[in-house]
Protein backbone atom coordinates (compact mmCIF):
# COMPACT_ATOMS: atom_id res chain seq x y z
CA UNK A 1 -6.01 27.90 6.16
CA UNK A 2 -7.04 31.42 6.08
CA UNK A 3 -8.09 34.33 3.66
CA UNK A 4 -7.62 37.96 3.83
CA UNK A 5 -8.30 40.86 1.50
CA UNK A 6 -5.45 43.86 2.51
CA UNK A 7 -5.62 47.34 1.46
CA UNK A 8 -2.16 49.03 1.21
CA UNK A 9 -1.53 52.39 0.69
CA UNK A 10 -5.27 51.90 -2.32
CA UNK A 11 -3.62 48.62 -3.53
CA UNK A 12 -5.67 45.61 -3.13
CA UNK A 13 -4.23 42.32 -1.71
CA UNK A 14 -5.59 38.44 -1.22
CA UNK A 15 -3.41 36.46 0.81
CA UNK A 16 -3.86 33.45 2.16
CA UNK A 17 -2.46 31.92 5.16
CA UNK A 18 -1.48 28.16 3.66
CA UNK A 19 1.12 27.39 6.76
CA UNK A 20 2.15 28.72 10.21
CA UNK A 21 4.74 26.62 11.69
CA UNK A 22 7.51 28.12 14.41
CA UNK A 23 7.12 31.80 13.40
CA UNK A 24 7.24 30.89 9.83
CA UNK A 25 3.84 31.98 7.74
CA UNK A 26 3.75 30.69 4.39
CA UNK A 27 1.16 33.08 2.48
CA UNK A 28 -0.01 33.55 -0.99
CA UNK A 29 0.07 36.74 -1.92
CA UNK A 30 -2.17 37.62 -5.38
CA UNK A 31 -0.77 34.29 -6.90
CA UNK A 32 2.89 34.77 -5.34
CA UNK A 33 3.81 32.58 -2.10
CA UNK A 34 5.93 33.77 0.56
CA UNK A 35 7.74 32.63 3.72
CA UNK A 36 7.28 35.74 6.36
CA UNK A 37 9.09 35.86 9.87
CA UNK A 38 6.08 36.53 12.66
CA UNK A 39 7.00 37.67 15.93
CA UNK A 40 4.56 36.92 18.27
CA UNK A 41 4.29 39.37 21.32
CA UNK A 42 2.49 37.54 23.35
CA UNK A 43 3.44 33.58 23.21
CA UNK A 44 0.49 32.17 24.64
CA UNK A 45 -1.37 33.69 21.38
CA UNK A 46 0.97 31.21 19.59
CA UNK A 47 -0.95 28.34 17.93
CA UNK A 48 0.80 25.35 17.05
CA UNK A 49 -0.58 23.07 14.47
CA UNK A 50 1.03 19.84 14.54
CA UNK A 51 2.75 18.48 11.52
CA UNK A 52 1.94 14.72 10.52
CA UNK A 53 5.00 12.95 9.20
CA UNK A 54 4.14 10.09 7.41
CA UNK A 55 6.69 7.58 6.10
CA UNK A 56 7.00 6.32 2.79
CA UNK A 57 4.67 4.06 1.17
CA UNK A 58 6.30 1.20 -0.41
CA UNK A 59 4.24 -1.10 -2.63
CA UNK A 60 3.58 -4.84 -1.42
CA UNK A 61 5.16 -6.44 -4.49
CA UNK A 62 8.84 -5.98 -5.41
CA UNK A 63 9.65 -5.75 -9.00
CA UNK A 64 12.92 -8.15 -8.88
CA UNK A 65 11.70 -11.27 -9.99
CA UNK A 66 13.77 -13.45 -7.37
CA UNK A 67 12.03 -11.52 -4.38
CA UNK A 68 8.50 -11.09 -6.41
CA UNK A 69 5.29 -12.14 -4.05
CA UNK A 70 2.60 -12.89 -6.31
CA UNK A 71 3.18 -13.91 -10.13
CA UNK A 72 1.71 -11.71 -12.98
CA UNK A 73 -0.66 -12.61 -15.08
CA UNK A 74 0.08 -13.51 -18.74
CA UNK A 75 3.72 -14.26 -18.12
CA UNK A 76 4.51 -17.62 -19.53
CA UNK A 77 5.22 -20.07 -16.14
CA UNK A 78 7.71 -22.49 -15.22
CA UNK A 79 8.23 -24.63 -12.61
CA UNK A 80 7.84 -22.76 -9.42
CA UNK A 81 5.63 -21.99 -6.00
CA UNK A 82 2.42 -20.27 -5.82
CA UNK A 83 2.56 -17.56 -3.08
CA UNK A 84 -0.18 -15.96 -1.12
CA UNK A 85 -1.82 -12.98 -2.80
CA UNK A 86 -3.13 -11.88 0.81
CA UNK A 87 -2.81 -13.34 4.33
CA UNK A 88 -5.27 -15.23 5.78
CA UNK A 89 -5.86 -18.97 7.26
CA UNK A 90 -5.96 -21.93 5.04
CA UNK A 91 -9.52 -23.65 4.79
CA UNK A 92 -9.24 -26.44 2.59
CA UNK A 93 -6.59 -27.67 0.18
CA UNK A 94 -7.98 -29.47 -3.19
CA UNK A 95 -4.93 -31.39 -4.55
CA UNK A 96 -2.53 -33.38 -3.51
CA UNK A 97 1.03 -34.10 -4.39
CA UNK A 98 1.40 -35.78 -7.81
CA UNK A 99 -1.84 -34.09 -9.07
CA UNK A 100 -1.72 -32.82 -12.25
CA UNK A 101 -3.21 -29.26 -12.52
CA UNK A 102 -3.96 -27.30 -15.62
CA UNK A 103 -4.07 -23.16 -15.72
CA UNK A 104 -7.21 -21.91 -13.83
CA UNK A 105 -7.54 -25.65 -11.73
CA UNK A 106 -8.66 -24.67 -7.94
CA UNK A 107 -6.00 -25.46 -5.91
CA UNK A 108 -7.03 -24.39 -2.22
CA UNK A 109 -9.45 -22.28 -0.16
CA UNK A 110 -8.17 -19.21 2.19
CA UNK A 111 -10.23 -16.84 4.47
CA UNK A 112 -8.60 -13.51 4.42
CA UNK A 113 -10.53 -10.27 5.31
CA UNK A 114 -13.15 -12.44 6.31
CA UNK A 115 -14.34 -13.40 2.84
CA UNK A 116 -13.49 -16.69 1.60
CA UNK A 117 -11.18 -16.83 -1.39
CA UNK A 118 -9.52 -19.50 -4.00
CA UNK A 119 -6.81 -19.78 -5.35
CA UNK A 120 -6.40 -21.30 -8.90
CA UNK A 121 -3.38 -22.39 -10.64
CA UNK A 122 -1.63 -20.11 -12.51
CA UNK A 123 0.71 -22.29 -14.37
CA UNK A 124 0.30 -26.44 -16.01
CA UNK A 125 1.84 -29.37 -14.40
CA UNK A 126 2.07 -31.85 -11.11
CA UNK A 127 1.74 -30.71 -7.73
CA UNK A 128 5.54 -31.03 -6.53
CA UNK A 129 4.97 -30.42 -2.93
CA UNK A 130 2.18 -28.62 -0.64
CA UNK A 131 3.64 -26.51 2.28
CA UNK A 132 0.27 -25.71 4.04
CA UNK A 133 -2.44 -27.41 5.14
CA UNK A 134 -6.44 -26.29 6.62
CA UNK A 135 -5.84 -24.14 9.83
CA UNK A 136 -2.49 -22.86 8.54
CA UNK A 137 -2.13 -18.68 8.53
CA UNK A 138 -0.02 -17.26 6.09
CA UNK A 139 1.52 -14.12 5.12
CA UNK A 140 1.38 -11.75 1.94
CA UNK A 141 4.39 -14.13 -0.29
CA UNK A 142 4.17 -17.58 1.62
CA UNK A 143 4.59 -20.36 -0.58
CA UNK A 144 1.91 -22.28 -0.67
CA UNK A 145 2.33 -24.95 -3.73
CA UNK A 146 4.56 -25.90 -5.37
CA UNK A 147 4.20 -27.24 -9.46
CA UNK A 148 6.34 -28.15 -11.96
């Protein structure tokens, strides 16, 4: 916030001001930090700086593999669905049911972000069922397709 240099009796101080919140300064003193008590004689002096509370971040992905959205990478697959990375609108799908796919086999085409992505199969075996089809919006962990 803001720096001083105090003289006190021929010592020499630096403080800095790193809070002032409801008569509270928070200062640094030469390396040492301090809460100090200010009483303000005049209250329309008074500055208040408002505090931004922000709440926690929690990541998009749970780690529990029964609530997981996306799968990761190098893990050996089973039967299962293939959720969406991102949201977005379906553009085109590629397979059909009873298609057999093979790792890395483009399954569909989504816009999200207004780029236009694929997604490629990230496991072997036939298409089981498709739960989305061109015009379809999604969410972050829709199924999409499923293969076993």
């Amino acid at each position: 916030m803001n720096k001083f240099k105090f003289v006190v009796n021929k010592n020499k101080y630096d403080v800095n001001v790193l809070d002032f919140t409801n008569d509270i300064m928070k200062i640094d003193v030469n390396g040492t930090v301090y809460n100090v008590e200010v009483e303000m004689q005049d209250k329309a002096l008074q500055v208040k700086t408002p505090t931004l509370v922000r709440q926690k971040s929690e990541p998009s992905t749970e780690t529990h593999k029964a609530t997981v959205k996306t799968s990761t990478p190098g893990v050996k697959k089973g039967t299962g669905q293939i959720k969406a990375p991102l949201p977005g609108t379906i553009i085109k799908v590629f397979v059909k049911e009873g298609d057999y796919v093979k790792i890395g086999t483009n399954l569909l085409t989504w816009e999200a972000m207004k780029m236009e992505n694929n997604l490629a199969a990230d496991r072997e075996g036939t298409v089981k069922s498709i739960k989305v089809k061109p015009g379809d919006t999604v969410l972050e962990g829709d199924p999409l397709i499923e293969i076993e």
